[in-house]
N, C-alpha and C. Protein backbone atom coordinates (compact mmCIF):
# COMPACT_ATOMS: atom_id res chain seq x y z
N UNK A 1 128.39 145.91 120.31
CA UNK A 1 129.47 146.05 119.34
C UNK A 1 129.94 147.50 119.29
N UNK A 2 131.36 147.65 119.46
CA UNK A 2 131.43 148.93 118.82
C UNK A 2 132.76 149.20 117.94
N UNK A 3 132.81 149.92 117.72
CA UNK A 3 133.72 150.18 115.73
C UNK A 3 134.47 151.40 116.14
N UNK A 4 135.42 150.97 115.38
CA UNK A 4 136.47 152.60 115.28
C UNK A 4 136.95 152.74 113.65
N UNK A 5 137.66 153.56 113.71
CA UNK A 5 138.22 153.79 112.02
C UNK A 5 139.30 154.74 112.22
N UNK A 6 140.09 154.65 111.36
CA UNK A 6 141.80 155.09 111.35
C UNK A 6 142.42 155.86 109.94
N UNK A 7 142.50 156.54 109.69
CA UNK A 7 143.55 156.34 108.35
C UNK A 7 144.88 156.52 108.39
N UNK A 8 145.22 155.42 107.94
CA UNK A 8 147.05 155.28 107.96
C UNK A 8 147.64 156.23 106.81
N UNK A 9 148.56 157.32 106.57
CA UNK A 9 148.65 157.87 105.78
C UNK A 9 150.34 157.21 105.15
N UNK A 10 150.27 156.93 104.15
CA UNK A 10 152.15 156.44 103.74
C UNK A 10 152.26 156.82 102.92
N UNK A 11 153.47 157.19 102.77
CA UNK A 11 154.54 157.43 101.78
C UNK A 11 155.35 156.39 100.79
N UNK A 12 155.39 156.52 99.53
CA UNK A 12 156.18 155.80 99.07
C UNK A 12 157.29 156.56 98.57
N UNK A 13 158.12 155.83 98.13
CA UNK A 13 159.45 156.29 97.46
C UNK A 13 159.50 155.49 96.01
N UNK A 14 158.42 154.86 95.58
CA UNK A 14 158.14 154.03 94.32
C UNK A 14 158.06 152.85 94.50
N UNK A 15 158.03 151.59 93.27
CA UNK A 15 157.74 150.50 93.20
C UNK A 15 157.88 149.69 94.73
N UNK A 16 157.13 149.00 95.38
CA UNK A 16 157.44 148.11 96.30
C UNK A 16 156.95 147.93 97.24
N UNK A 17 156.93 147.30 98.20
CA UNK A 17 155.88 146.76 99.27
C UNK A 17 156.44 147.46 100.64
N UNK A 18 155.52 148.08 101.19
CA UNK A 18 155.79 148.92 102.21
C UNK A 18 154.99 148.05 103.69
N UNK A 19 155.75 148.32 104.66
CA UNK A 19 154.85 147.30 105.31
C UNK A 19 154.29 148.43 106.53
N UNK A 20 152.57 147.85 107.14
CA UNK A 20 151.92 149.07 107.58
C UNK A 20 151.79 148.11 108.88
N UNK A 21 152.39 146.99 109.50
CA UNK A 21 151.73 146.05 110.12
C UNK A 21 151.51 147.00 111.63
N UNK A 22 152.75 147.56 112.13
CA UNK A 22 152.90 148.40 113.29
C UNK A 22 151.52 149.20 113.42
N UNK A 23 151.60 149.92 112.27
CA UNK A 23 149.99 151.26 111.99
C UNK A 23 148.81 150.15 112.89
N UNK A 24 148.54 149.29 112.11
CA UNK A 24 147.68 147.64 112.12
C UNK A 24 147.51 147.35 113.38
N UNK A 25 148.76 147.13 114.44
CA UNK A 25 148.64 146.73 115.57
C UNK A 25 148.42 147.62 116.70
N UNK A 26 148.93 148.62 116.01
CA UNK A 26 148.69 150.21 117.16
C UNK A 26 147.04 150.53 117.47
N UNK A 27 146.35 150.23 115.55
CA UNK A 27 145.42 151.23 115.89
C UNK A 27 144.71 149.99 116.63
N UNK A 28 144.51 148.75 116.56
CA UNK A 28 143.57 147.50 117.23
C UNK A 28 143.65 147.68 118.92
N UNK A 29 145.30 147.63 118.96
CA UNK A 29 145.35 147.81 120.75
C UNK A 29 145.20 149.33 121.55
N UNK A 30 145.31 150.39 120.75
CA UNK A 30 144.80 151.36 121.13
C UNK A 30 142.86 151.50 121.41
N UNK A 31 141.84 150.79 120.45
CA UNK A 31 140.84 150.56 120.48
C UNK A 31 140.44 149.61 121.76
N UNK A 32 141.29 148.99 122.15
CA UNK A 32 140.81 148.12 123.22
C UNK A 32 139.37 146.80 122.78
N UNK A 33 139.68 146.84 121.63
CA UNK A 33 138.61 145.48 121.41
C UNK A 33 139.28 144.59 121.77
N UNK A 34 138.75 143.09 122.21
CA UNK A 34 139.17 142.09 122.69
C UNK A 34 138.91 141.21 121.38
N UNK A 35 137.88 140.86 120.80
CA UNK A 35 137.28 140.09 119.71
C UNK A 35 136.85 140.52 118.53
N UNK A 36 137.00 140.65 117.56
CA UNK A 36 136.33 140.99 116.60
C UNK A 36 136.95 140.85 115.04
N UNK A 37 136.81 142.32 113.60
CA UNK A 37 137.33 142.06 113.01
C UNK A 37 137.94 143.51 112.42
N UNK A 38 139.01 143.09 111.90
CA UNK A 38 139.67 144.71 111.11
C UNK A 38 139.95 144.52 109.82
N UNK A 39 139.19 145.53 109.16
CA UNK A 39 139.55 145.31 107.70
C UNK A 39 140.37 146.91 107.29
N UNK A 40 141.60 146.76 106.57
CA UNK A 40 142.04 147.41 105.91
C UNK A 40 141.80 147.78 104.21
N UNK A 41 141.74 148.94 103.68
CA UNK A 41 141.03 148.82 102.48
C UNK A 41 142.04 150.30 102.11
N UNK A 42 143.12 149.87 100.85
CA UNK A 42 142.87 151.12 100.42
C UNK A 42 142.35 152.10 99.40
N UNK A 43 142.71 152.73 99.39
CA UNK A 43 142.18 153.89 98.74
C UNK A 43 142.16 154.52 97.06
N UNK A 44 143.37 153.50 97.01
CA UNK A 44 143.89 153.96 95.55
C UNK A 44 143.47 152.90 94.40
N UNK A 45 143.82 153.10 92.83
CA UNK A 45 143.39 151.64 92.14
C UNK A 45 145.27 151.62 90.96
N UNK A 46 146.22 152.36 91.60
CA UNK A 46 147.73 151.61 91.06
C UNK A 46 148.29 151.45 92.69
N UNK A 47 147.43 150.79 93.86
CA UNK A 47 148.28 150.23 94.53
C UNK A 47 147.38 149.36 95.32
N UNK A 48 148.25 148.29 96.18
CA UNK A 48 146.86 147.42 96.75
C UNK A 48 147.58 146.95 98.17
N UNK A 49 146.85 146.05 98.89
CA UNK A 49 147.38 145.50 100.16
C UNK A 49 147.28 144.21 99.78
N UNK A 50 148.59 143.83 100.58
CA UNK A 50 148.72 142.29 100.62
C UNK A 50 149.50 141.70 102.39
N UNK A 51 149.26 140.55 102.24
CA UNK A 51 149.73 140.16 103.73
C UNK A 51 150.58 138.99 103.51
N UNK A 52 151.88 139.30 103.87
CA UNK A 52 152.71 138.66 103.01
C UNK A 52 154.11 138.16 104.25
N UNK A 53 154.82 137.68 103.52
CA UNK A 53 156.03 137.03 104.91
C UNK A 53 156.97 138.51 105.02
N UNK A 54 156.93 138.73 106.31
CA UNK A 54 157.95 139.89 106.68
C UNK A 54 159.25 139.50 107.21
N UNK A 55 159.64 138.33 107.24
CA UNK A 55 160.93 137.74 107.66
C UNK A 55 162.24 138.03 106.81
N UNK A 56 161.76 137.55 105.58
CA UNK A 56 163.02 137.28 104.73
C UNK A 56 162.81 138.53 103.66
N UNK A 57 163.46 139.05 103.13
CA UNK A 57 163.23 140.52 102.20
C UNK A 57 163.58 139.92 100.96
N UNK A 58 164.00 138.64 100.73
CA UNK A 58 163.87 138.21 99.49
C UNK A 58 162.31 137.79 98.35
N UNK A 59 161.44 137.50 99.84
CA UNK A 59 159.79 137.17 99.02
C UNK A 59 159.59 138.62 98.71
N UNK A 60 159.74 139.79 99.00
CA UNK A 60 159.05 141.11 98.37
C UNK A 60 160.29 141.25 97.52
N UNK A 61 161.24 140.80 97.39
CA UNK A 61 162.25 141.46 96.43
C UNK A 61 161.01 140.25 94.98
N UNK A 62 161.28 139.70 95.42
CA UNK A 62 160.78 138.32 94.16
C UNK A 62 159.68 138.26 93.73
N UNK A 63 158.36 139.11 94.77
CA UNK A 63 157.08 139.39 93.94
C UNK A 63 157.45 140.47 93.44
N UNK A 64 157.88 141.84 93.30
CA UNK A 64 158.20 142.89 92.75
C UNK A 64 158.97 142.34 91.26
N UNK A 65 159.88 141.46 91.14
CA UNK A 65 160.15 140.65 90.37
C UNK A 65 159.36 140.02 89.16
N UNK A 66 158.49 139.53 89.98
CA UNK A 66 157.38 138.31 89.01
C UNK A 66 156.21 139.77 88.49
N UNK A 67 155.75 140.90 89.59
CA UNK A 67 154.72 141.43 89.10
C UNK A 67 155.56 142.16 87.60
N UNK A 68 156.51 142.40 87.82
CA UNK A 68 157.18 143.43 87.08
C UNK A 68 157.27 142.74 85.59
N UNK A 69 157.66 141.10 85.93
CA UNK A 69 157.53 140.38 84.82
C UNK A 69 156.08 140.12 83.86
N UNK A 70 155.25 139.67 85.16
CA UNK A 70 153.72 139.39 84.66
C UNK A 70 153.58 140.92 83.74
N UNK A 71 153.22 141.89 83.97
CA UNK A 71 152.94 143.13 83.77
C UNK A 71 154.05 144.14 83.48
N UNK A 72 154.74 144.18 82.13
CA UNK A 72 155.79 144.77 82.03
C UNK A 72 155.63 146.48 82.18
N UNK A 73 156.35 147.49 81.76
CA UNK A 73 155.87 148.76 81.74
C UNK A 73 156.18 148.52 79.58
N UNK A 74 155.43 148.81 79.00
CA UNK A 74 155.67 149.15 77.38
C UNK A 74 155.21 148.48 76.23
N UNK A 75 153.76 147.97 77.44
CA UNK A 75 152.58 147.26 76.50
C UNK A 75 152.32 147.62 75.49
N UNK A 76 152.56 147.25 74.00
CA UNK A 76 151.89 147.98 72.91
C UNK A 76 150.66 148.50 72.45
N UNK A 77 150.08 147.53 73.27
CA UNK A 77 148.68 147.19 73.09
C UNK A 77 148.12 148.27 74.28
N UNK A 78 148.32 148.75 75.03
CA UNK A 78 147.71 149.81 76.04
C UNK A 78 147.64 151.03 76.01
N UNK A 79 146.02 151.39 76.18
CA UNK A 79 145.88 152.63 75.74
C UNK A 79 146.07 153.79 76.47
N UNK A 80 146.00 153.47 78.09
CA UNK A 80 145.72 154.00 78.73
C UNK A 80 146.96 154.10 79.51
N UNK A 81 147.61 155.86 79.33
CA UNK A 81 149.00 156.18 79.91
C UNK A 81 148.90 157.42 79.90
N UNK A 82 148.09 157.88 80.54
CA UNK A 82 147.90 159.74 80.92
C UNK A 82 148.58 160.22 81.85
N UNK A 83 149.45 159.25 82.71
CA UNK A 83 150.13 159.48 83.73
C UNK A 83 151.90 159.20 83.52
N UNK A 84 151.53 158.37 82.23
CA UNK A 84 153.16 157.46 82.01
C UNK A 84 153.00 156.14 81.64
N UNK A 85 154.18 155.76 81.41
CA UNK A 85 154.49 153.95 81.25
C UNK A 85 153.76 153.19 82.13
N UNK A 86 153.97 153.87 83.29
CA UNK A 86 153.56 152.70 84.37
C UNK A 86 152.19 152.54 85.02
N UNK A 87 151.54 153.72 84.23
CA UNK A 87 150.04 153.71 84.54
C UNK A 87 148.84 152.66 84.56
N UNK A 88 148.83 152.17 83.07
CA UNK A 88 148.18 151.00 82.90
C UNK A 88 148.47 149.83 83.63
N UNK A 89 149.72 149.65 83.29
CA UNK A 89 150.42 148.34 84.40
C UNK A 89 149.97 148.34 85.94
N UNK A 90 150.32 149.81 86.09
CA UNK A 90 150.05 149.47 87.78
C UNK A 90 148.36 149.53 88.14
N UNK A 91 147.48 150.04 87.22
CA UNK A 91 146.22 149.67 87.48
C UNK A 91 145.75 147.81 87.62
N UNK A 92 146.39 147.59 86.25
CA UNK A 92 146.55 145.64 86.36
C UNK A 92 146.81 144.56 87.24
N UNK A 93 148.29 145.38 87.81
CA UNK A 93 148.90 144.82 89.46
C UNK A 93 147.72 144.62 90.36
N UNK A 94 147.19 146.04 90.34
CA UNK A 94 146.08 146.63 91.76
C UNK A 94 144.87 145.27 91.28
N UNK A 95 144.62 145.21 89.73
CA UNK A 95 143.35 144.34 90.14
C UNK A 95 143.87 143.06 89.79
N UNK A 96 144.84 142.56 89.75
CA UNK A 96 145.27 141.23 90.07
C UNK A 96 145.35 140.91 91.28
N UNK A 97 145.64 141.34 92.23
CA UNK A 97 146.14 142.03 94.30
C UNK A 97 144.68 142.07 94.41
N UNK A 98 145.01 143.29 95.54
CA UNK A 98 143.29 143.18 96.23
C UNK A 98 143.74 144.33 97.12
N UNK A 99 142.40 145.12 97.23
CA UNK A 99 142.69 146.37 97.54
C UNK A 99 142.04 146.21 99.05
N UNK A 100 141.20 145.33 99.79
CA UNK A 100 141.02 144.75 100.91
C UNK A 100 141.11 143.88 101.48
N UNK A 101 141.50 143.85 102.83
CA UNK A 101 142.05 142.73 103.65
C UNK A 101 141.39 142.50 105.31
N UNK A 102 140.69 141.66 105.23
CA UNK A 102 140.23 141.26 106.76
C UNK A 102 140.98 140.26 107.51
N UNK A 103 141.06 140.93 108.73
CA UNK A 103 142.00 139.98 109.74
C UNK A 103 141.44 139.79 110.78
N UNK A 104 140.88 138.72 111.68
CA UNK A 104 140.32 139.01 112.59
C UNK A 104 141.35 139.08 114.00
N UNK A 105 140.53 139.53 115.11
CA UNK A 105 140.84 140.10 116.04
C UNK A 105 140.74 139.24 117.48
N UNK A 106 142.05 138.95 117.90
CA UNK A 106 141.78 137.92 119.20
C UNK A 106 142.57 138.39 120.34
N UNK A 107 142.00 138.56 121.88
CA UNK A 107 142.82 138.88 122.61
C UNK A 107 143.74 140.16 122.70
N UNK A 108 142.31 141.36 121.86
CA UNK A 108 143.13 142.42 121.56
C UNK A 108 144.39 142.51 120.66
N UNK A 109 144.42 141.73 119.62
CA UNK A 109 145.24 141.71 118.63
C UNK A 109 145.15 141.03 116.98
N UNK A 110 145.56 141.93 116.14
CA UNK A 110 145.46 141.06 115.07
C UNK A 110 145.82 139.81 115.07
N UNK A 111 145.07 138.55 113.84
CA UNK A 111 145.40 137.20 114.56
C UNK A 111 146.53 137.07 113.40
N UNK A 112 147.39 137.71 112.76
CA UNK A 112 148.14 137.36 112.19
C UNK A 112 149.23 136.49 111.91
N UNK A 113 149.75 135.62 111.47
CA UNK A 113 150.81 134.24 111.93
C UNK A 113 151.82 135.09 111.76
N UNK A 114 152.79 133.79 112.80
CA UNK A 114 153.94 134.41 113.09
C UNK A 114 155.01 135.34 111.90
N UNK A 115 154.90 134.97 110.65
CA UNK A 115 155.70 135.44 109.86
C UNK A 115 155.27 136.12 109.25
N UNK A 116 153.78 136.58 109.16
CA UNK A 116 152.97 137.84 108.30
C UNK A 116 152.81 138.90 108.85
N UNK A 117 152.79 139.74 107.74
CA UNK A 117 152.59 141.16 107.61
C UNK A 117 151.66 141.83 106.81
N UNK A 118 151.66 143.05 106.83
CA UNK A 118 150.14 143.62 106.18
C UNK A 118 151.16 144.42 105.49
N UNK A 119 150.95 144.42 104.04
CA UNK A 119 152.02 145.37 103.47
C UNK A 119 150.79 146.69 102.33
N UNK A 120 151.31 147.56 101.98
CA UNK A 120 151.05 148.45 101.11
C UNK A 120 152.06 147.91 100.33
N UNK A 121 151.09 147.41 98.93
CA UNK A 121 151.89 147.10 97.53
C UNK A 121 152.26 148.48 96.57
N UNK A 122 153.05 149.83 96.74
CA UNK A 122 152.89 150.90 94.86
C UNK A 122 153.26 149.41 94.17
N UNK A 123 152.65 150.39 93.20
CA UNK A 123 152.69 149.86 92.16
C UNK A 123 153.57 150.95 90.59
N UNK A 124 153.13 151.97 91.20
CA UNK A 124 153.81 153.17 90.45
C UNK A 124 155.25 153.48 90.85
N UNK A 125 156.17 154.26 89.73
CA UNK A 125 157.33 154.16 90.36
C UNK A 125 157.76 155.41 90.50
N UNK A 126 156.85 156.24 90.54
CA UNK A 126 157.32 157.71 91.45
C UNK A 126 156.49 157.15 92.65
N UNK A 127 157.17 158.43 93.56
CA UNK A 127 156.62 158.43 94.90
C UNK A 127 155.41 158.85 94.78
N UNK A 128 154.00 158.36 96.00
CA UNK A 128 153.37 158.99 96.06
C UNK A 128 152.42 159.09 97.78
N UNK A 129 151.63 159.49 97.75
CA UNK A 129 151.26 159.76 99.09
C UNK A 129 149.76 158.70 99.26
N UNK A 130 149.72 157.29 99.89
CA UNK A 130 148.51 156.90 99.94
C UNK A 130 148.15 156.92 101.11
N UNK A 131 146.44 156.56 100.86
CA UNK A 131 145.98 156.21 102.22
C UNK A 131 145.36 154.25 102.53
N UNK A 132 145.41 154.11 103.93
CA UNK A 132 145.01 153.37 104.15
C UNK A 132 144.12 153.05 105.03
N UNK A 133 142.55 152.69 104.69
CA UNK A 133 141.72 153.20 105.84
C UNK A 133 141.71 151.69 106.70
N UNK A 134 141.79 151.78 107.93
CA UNK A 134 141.53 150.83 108.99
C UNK A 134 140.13 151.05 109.56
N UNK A 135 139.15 150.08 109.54
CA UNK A 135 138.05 149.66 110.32
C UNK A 135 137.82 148.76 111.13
N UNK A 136 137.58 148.57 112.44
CA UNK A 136 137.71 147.96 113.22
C UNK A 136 136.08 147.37 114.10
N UNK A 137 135.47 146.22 113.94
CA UNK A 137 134.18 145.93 114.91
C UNK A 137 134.66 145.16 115.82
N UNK A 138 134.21 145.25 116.96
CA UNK A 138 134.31 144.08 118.12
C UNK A 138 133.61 144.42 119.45
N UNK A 139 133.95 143.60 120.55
CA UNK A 139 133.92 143.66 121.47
C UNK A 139 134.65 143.69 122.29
């Protein structure tokens, strides 16, 4: 077996789903594994990864939508806003989501279906600078 590791560094420009799938496929076929598995994990707890349809830009317009609904910014009830409005909320997003994602690895490639993508969810609505660490086992 042998393993590599990556960190994807991104940028946001605020609220919304950024997609890292390219980063994803670069760093797997640059590694030259044939079989195995890659987990992405990031780093932060107001943003998360999700793997989601990259076809149509209406499903990320419409979860940005629903999260925004589920989780408004101007909870009365929340204590916790050392950063702003959108602090608490976007901690909530992150642990409703999931901050890791395993995909396995076939034929030197993520096995991802045809219409998915690996996205970076902010959750915050200033910009900010995350990371995304890629780990990779196989053969």
């Amino acid at each position: 077996m042998r393993q590599f590791q990556h960190i994807v560094e991104v940028a946001t420009r605020g609220a919304g789903l950024i997609e890292v799938t390219d980063e994803l496929e670069a760093f797997v076929a640059g590694a030259g594994i044939e079989a195995g598995l890659v987990t992405a994990f990031c780093r932060h707890t107001s943003c998360s990864l999700l793997i989601q349809e990259n076809a149509d830009p209406d499903v990320q317009r419409d979860l940005i939508t629903f999260f925004r609904r589920l989780v408004p910014e101007g909870m009365d009830w929340v204590v916790h806003d050392a950063e702003g409005p959108d602090d608490m909320p976007a901690h909530i997003k992150s642990a409703l989501t999931q901050v890791s994602v395993s995909i396995p690895v076939a034929g030197g490639r993520p096995t991802l279906g045809t219409w998915q993508g690996l996205y970076l969810f902010e959750h915050r609505a200033r910009p900010h600078r995350r990371q995304v660490v890629l780990h990779l086992i196989g053969e």
